[in-house]
Protein backbone atom coordinates (compact mmCIF):
# COMPACT_ATOMS: atom_id res chain seq x y z
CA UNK A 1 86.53 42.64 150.58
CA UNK A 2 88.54 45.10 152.48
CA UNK A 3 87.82 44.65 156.38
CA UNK A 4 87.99 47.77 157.33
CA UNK A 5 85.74 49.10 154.88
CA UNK A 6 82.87 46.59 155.56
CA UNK A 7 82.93 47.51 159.23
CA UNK A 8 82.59 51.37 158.68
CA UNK A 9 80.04 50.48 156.13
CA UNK A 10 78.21 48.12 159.03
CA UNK A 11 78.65 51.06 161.36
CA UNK A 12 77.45 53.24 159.23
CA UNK A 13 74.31 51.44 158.51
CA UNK A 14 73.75 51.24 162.18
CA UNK A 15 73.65 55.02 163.10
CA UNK A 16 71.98 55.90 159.71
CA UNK A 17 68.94 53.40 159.82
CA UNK A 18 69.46 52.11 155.93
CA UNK A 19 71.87 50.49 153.69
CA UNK A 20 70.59 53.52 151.02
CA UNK A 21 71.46 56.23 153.82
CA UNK A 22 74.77 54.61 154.58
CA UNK A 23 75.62 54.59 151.34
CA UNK A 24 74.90 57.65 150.65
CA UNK A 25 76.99 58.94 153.65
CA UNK A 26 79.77 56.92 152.34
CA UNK A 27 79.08 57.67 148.90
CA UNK A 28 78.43 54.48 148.14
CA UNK A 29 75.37 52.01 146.35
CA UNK A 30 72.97 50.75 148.44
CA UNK A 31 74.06 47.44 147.02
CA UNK A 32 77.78 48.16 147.91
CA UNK A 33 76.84 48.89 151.72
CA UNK A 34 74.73 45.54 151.79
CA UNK A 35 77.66 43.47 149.98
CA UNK A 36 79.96 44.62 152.62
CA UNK A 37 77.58 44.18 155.41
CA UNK A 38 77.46 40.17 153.89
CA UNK A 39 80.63 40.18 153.80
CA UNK A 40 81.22 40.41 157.32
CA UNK A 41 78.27 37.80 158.10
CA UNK A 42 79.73 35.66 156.16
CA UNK A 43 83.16 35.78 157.61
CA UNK A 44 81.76 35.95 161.40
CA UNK A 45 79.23 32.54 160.78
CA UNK A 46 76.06 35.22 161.87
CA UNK A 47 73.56 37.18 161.14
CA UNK A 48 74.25 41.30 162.05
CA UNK A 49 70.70 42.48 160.92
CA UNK A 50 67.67 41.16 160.64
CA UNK A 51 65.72 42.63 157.46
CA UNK A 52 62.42 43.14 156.28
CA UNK A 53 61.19 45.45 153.11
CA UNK A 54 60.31 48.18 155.79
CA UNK A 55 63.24 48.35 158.03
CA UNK A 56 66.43 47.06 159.46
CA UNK A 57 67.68 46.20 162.82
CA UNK A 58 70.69 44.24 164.81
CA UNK A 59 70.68 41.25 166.00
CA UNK A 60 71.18 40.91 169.78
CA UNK A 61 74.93 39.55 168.38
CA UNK A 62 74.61 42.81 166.34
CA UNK A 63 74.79 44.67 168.89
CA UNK A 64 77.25 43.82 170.34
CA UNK A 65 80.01 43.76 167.18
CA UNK A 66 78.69 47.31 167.03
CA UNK A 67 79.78 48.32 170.18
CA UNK A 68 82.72 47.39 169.70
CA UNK A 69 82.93 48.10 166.26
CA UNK A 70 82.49 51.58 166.61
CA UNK A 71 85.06 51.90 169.41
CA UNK A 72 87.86 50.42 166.85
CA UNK A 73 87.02 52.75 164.29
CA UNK A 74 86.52 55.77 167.14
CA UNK A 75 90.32 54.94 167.89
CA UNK A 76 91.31 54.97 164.38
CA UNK A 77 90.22 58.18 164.08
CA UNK A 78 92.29 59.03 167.04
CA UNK A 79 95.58 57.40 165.93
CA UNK A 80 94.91 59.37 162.55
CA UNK A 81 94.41 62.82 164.11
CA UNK A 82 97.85 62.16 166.37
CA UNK A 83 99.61 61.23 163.24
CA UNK A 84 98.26 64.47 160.95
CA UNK A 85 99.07 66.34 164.10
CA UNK A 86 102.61 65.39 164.58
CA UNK A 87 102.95 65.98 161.19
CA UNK A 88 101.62 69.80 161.10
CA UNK A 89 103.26 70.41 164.97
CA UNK A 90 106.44 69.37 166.25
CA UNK A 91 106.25 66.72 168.87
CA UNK A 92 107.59 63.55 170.41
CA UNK A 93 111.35 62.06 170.92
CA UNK A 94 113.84 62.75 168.37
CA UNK A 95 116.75 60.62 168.33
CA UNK A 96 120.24 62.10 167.29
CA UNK A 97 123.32 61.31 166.58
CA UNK A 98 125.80 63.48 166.32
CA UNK A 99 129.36 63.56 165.98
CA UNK A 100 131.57 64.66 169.05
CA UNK A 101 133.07 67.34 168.05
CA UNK A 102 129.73 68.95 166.91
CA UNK A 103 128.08 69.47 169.81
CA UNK A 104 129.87 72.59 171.13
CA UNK A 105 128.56 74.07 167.54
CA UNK A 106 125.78 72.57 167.72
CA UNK A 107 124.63 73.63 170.99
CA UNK A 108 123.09 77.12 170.78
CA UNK A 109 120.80 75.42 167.61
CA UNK A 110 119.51 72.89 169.79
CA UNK A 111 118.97 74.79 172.86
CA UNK A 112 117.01 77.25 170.54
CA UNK A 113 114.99 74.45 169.04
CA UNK A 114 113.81 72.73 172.38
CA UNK A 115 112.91 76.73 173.27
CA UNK A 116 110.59 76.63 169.95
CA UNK A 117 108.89 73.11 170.27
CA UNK A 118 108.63 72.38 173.44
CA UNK A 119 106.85 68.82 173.13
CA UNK A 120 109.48 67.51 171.92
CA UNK A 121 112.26 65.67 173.77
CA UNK A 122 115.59 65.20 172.31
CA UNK A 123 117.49 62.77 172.76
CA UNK A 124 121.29 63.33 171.57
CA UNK A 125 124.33 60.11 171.35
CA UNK A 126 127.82 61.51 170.32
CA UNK A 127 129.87 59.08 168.60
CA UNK A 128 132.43 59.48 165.95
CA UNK A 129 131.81 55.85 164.09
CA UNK A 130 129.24 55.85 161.43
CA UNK A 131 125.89 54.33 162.78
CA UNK A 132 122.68 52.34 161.34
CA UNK A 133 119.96 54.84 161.78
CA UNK A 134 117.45 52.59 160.98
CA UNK A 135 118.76 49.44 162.93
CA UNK A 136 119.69 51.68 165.62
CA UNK A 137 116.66 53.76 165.12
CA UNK A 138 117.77 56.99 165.12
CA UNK A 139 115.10 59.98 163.24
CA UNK A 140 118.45 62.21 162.39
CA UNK A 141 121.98 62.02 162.46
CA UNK A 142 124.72 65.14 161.97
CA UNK A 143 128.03 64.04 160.28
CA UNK A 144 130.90 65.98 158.93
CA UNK A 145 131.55 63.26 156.33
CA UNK A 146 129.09 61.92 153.81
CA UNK A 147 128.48 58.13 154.58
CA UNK A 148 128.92 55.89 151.59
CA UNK A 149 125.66 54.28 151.78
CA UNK A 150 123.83 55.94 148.95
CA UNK A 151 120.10 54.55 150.60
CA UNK A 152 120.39 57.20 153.24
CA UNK A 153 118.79 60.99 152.52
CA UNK A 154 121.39 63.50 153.16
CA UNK A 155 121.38 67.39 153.11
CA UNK A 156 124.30 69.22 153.28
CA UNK A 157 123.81 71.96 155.66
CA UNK A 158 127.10 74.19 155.41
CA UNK A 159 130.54 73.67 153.86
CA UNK A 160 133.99 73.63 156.17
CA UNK A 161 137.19 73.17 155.61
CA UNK A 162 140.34 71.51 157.25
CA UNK A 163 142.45 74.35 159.04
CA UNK A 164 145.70 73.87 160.13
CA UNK A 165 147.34 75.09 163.14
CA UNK A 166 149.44 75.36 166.09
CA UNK A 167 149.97 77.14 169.11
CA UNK A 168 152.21 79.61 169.81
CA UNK A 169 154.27 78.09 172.37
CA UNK A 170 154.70 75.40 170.11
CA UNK A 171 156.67 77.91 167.17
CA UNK A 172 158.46 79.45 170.08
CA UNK A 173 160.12 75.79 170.55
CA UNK A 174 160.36 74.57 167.10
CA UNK A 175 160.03 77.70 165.33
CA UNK A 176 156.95 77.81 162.31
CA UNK A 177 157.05 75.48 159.24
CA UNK A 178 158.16 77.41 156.37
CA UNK A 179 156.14 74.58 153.94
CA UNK A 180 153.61 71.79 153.95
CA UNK A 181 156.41 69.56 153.24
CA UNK A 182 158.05 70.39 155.75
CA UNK A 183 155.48 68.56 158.04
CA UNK A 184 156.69 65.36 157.56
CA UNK A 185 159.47 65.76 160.25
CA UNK A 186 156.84 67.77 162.69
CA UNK A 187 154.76 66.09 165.60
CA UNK A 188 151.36 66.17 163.99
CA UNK A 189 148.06 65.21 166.22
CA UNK A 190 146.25 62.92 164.12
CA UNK A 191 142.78 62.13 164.22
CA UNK A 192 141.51 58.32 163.62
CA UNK A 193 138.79 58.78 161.54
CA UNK A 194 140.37 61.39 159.11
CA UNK A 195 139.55 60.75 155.67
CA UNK A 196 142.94 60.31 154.01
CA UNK A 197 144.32 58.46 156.64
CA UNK A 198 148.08 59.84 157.62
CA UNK A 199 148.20 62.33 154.81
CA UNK A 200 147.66 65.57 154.37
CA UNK A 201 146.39 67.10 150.98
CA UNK A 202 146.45 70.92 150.53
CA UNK A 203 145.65 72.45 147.22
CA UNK A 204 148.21 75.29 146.68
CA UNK A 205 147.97 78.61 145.15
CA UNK A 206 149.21 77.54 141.83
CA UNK A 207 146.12 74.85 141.86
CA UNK A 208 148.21 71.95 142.38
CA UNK A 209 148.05 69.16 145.16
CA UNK A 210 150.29 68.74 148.19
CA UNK A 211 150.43 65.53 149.52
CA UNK A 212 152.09 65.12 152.82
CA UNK A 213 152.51 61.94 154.59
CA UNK A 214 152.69 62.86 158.53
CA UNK A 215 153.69 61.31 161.61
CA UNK A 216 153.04 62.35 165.75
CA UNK A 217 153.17 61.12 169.09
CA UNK A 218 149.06 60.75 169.40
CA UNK A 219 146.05 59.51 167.37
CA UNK A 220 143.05 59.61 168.51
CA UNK A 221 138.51 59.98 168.00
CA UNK A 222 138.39 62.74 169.80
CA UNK A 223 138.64 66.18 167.98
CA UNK A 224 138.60 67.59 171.36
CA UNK A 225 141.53 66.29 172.92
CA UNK A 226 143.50 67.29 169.57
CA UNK A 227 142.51 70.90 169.91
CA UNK A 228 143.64 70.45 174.07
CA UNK A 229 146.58 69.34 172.81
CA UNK A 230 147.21 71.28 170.33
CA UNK A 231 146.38 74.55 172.46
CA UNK A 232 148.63 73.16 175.33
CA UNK A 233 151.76 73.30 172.86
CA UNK A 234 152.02 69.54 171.62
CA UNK A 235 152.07 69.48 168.05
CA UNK A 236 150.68 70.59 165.10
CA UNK A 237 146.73 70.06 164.04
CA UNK A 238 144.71 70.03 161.32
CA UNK A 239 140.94 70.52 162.60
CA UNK A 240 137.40 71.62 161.06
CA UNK A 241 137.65 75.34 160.64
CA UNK A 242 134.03 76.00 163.00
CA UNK A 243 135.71 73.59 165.85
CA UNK A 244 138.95 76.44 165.79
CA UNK A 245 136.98 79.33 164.59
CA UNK A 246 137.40 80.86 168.60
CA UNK A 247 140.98 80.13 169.41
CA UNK A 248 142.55 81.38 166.18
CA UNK A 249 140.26 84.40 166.63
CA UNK A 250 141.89 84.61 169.89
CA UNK A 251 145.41 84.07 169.33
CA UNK A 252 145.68 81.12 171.22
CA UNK A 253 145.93 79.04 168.10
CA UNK A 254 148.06 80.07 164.83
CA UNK A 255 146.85 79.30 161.49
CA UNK A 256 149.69 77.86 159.07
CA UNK A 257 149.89 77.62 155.29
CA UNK A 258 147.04 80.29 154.93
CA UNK A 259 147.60 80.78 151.14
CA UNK A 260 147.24 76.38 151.06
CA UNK A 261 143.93 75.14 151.22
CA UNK A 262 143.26 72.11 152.69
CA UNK A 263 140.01 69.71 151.58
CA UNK A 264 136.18 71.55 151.84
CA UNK A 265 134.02 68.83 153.35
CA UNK A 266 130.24 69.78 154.74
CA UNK A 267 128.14 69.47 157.46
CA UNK A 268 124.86 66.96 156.81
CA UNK A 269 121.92 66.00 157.84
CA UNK A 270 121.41 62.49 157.33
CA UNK A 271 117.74 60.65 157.04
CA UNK A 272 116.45 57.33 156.15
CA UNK A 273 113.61 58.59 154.23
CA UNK A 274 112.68 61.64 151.55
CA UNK A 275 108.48 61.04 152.16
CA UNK A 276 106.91 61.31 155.10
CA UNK A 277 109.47 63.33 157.11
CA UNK A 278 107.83 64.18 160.81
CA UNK A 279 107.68 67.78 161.47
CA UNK A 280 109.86 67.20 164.38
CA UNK A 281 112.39 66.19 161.63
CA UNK A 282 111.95 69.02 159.29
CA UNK A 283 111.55 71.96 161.83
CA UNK A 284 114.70 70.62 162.99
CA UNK A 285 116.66 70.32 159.54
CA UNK A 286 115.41 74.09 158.68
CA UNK A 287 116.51 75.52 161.99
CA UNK A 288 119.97 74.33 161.24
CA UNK A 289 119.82 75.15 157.44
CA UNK A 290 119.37 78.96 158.43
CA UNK A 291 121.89 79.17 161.58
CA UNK A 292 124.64 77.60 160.13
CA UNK A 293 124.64 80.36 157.60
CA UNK A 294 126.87 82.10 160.10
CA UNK A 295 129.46 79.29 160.07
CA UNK A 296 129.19 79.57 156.33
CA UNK A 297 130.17 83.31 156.34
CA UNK A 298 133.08 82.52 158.48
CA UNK A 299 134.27 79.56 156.34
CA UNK A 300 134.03 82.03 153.44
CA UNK A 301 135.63 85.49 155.05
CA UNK A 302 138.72 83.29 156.00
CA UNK A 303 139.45 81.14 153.08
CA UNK A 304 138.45 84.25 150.46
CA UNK A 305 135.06 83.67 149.39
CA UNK A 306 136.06 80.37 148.00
């Protein structure tokens, strides 16, 4: 019989004075409560009660199993009310990863969320390589690429796309590019983990693709140091459109090609599981659902509602 039953039903017998009360307590036959109560004797070698027709009481070895008994199952009750209440109210550590050239987006979001739930502690690793979130046991992980292992929950959070782009002391040297084909003699910063590799794909106005196999003096994981570069007049990058957003705003980055559009990727929130999702999890997942909807405007004003 289950363990755990027969000692609440024990305990239960204990603080009710019968195995008729108990049962009734635990909605249970009297029988029931004494066949679990057996149970138990028979698996410790002892006697817990010692019965007449008018009334029950512990042994002296009773006793003591009840003591303790009851403490187990007080603590139970514990771990269960810390569980239902990290589920209803946002608590604990949560363990991100994120990629790099995230976090300056990502910033205000978090800041806001550790201003809304403040027992929780985050705990945020940047890295551009895909990770084990369960080996590694990470709750959450932000990636601008969907990971290929189809076990993992994911929710796309906003769409982006590629944005190319130079600055403009680099077309006062070399003048601008009159067409993505033209790239191919250019010095293009290229960034390691980039989908396709070397080439560039833009879809152009006609519908048709553009594939452009590129070449540049630097290749590198970090989005950052492309968009240095690129700012300080090296070459020519393509970047994620929310990681630009401010410098072509601001002139100190020109967009290319704006009539070519390059490939729409999206932002996601990747999980190991769909039940059971802490709160600290969810809360977190909805906060970014509704604040990247800005990013998702922007994405949309500058590529034509597409």
């Amino acid at each position: 019989m289950d363990r755990l039953t027969s000692l609440t039903a024990f305990c239960q017998v204990v603080e009710c004075g019968s195995f008729s009360a108990a049962g009734r307590r635990l909605d249970l036959s009297a029988n029931m409560i004494s066949r679990h109560v057996q149970s138990l004797e028979v698996r410790l070698g002892v006697r817990l009660f010692n019965r007449t027709t008018r009334q029950v009481k512990l042994t002296e070895i009773g006793r003591l199993y009840y003591e303790r008994s009851s403490q187990i199952l007080s603590e139970l009750d514990d771990a269960d009310r810390i569980v239902e209440t990290m589920q209803t109210s946002p608590r604990g550590k949560l363990r991100l990863h994120v990629n790099t050239h995230l976090v300056r987006f990502l910033a205000p979001i978090l800041s806001e969320y550790l201003t809304l739930y403040p027992s929780v502690s985050l705990e945020l690793v940047t890295g551009e390589r895909a990770v084990d979130l369960i080996e590694d046991g990470y709750d959450l992980a932000l990636r601008t690429v969907t990971p290929p292992d189809s076990g993992l929950i994911i929710r796309s959070l906003t769409p982006w796309r590629q944005v190319i782009c130079c600055s403009p002391s680099y077309l006062a040297r070399h003048g601008a590019p009159r067409h993505p084909s033209e790239l191919a003699g250019r010095n293009c910063l290229q960034y390691q983990f980039f989908p396709s590799g070397n080439e560039w794909r833009f879809e152009a106005p006609s519908g048709e693709t553009l594939t452009v196999s590129v070449g540049g003096n630097l290749t590198t994981t970090s989005a950052e140091l492309l968009r240095s570069l690129a700012l300080d007049g090296i070459g020519i990058l393509v970047a994620p459109s929310f990681l630009v957003a401010d410098d072509i705003a601001g002139g100190t980055l020109i967009r290319l090609f704006e009539e070519y559009k390059l490939t729409e990727f999206a932002i996601n929130a990747i999980y190991p599981h769909r039940r059971y999702v802490s709160a600290k999890v969810r809360t977190l997942i909805d906060l970014l659902v509704e604040r990247m909807s800005d990013h998702r405007e922007w994405v949309q004003q500058v590529h034509g509602g597409s």
